[in-house]
Protein backbone atom coordinates (compact mmCIF):
# COMPACT_ATOMS: atom_id res chain seq x y z
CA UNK A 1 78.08 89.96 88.37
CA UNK A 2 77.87 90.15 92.14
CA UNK A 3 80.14 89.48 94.60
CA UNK A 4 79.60 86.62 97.58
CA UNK A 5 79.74 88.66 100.63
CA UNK A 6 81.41 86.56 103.29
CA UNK A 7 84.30 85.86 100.44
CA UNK A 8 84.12 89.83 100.25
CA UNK A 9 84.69 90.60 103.65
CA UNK A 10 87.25 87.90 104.09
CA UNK A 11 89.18 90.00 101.27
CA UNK A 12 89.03 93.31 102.61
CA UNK A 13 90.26 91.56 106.04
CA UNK A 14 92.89 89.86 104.82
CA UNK A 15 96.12 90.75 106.20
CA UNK A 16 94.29 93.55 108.31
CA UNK A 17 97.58 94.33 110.49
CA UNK A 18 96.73 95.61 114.13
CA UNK A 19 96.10 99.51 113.44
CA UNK A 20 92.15 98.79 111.53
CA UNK A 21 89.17 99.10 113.26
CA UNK A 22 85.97 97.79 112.43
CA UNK A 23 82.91 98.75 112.65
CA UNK A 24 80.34 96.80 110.92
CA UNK A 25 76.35 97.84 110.71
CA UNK A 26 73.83 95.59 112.03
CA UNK A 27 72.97 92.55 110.40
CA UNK A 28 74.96 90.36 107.61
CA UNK A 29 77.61 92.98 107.70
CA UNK A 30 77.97 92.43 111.40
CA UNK A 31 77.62 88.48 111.02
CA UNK A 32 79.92 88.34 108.08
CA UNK A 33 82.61 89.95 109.88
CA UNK A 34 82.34 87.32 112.98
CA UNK A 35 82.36 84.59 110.45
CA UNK A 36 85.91 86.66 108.92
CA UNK A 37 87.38 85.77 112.73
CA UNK A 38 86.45 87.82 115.85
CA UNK A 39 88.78 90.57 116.74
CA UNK A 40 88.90 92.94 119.66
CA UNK A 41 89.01 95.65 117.20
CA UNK A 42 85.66 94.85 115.90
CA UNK A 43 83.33 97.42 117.50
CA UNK A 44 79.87 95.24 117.01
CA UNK A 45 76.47 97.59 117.08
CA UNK A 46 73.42 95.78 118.44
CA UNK A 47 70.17 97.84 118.01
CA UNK A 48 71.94 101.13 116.61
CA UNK A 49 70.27 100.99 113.03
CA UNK A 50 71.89 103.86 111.01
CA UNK A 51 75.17 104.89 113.27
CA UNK A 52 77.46 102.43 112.09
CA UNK A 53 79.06 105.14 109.77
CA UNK A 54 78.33 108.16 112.68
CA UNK A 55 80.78 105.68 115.69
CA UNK A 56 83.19 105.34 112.24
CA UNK A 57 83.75 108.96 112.01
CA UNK A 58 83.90 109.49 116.01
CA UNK A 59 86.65 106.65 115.91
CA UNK A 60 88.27 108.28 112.82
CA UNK A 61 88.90 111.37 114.31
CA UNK A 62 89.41 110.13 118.09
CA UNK A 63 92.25 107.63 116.53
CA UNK A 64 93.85 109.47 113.71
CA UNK A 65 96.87 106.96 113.82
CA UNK A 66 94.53 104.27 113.42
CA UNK A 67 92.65 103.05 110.21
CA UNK A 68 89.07 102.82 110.46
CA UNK A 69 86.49 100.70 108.13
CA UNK A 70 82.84 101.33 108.47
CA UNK A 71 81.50 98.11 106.73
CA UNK A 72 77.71 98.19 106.43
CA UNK A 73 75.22 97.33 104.04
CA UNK A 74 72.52 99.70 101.96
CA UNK A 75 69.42 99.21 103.76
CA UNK A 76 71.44 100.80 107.17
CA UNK A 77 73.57 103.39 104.90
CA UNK A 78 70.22 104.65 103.78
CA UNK A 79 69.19 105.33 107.36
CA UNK A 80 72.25 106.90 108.38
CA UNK A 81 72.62 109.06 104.85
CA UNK A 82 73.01 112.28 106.76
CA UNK A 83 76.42 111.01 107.98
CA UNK A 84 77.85 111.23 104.30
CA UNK A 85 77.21 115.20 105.17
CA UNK A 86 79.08 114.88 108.32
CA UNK A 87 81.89 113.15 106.99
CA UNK A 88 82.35 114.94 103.72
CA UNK A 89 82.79 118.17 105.67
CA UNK A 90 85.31 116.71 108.24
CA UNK A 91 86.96 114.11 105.78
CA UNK A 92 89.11 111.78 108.15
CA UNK A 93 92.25 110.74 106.24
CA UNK A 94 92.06 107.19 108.02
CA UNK A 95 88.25 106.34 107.67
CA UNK A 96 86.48 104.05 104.63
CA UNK A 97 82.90 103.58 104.38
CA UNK A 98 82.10 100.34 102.55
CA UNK A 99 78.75 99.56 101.49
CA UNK A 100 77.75 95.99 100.93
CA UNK A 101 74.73 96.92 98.75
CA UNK A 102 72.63 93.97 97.39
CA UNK A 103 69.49 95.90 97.03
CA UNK A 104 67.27 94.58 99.35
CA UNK A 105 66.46 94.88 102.99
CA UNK A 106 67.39 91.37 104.03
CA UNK A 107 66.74 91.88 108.02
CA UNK A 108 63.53 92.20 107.12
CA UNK A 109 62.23 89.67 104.52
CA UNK A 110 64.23 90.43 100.97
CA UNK A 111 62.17 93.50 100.43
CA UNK A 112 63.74 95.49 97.41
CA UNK A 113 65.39 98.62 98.79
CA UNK A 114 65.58 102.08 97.75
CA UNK A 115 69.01 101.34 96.18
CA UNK A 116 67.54 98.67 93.78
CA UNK A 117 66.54 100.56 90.93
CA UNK A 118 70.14 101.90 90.66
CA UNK A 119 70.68 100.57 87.45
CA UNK A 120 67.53 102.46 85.67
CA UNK A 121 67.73 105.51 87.65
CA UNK A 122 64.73 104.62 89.74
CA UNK A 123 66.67 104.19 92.77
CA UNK A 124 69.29 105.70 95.29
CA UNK A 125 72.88 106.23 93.86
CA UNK A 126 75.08 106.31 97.18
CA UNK A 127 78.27 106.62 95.24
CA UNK A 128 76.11 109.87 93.95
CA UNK A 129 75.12 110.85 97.55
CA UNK A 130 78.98 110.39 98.81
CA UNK A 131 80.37 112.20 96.00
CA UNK A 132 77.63 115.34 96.33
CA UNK A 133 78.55 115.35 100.45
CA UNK A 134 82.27 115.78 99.13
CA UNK A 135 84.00 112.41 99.75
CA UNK A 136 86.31 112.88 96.87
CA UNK A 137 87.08 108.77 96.46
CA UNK A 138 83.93 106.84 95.51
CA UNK A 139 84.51 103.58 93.92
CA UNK A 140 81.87 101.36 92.56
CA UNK A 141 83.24 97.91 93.05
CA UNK A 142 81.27 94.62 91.24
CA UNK A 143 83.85 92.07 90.60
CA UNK A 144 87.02 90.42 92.29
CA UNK A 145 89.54 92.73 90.40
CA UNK A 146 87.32 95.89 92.12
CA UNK A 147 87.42 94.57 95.42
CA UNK A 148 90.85 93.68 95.07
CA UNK A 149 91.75 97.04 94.56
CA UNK A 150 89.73 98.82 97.49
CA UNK A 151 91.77 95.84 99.82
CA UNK A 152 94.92 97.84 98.94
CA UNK A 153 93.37 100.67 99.33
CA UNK A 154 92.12 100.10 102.72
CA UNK A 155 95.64 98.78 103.35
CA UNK A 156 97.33 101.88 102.90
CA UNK A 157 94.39 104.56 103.35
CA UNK A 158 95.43 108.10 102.77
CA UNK A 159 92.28 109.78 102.17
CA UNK A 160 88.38 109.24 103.03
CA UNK A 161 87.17 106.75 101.04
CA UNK A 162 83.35 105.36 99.83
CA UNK A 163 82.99 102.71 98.60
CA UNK A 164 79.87 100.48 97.22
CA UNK A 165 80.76 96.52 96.78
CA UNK A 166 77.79 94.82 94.99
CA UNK A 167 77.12 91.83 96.35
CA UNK A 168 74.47 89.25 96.00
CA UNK A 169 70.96 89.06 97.99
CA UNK A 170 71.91 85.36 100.23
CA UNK A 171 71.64 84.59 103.82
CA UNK A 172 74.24 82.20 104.58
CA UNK A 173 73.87 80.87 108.31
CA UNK A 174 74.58 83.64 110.70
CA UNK A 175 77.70 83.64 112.87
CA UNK A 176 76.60 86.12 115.74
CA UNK A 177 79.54 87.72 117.44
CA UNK A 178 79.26 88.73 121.42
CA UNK A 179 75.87 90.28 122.11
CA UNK A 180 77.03 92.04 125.57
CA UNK A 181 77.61 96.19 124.87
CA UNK A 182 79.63 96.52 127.47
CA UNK A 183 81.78 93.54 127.08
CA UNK A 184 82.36 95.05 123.64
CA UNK A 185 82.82 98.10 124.91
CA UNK A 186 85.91 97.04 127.56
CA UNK A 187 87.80 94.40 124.88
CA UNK A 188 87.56 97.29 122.01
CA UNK A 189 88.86 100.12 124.58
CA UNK A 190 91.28 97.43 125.77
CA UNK A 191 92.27 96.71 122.46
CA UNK A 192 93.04 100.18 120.87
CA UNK A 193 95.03 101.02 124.51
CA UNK A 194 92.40 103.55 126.29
C-alpha cells in the first residue's frame, strides 16, 4: 500500500506549532506543502534541484532551538545524496529528512527512478544510504499507522531523523506557492526573527 501524498503532508503538518521549518524540494513536495496552507516558515526552492536537504542542515544548525523538516521526494534526494554524508557527520538534533519516494521522476514524465527497483534489490535503498552516512533513525514508513508515528516524531524531535514515506506515483493539480526568491527570502527571515 501507498500513501496519498497531499493527505501525507497534511499529517506531518498537522498541529505544526510555530518553532518547524520547512523546507520542501522542488516539485510535488513543494506544491503539496502550498496546498497543506502557506506559511512564512516554508522556505520554497525554485531551480535548486538537489539542496533541499543541504539549506535543511544550514537551517538546522543556524536555528538549533528550532525544528527543521526537509520534505522532498526521491528523484531530488538522489541528486543531493552526498548531503546524507554531511549530515550524518554533523547530526543536528532538530533536523528530519523526509522522503516522499514514489519511484519515479514525476517532473519529468513518470520515468521510473533509481529508487524503483527497491523492492528486488535492483534499485537505490535510501534508508540504506542514510543509515551507512550514520543517521542513526531511519524509518521506512508505507501506511497511515507509519506516518502517524514519524508525525509524533517530528513533533517532539530529539535526534536526526530519515525518513522514507511511500507514496503513490499521482499528479494532483499543482498549488504553486510564491515564485519570488527574495520575497521568500524576507517573509522566512521575518518569520524565524533575523
Amino acid at each position: 500500500m501507498k500513501l496519498e501524498r497531499r493527505a501525507a503532508m497534511a499529517t506531518l503538518l498537522a498541529d505544526r506549532g510555530d518553532d518547524l521549518l520547512v523546507v520542501p524540494g522542488l516539485g510535488s513536495t513543494c506544491w503539496d506543502l502550498a496546498a497543506a496552507g502557506d506559511n512564512d516558515r516554508n522556505f520554497y526552492l525554485w531551480g535548486a534541484m538537489g539542496g533541499a536537504a543541504m539549506i535543511g542542515l544550514g537551517l538546522a544548525l543556524a536555528q538549533p532551538g528550532k525544528r527543521v523538516a526537509v520534505i522532498t521526494g526521491d528523484g531530488e534526494m538522489l541528486m543531493g545524496l552526498g548531503a546524507l554524508g554531511t549530515i550524518g557527520i554533523q547530526r543536528p538534533a532538530n533536523l528530519a529528512v523526509i522522503v516522499f519516494d514514489n519511484g519515479v521522476y514525476g517532473e519529468t514524465g513518470m520515468q521510473p527512478s533509481h529508487t524503483h527497483g527497491r523492492a528486488d534489490r535492483t534499485g537505490v535503498d535510501l534508508l540504506k544510504v542514510a543509515a551507512g552516512c550514520g543517521i542513526d533513525l531511519c524509518l521506512d514508513v508505507a501506511d497511515e499507522a507509519g506516518l502517524a508515528d514519524l508525525a509524533g516524531r517530528l513533533k517532539g524531535l530529539n535526534g536526526t531523523l530519515f525518513a522514507r514515506v511511500a507514496i503513490e506515483a499521482a499528479e494532483p493539480p499543482r498549488v504553486l506557492p510564491e515564485r519570488d526568491g527574495v520575497v521568500l527570502k524576507q517573509r522566512f527571515r521575518a518569520a524565524i526573527g533575523v
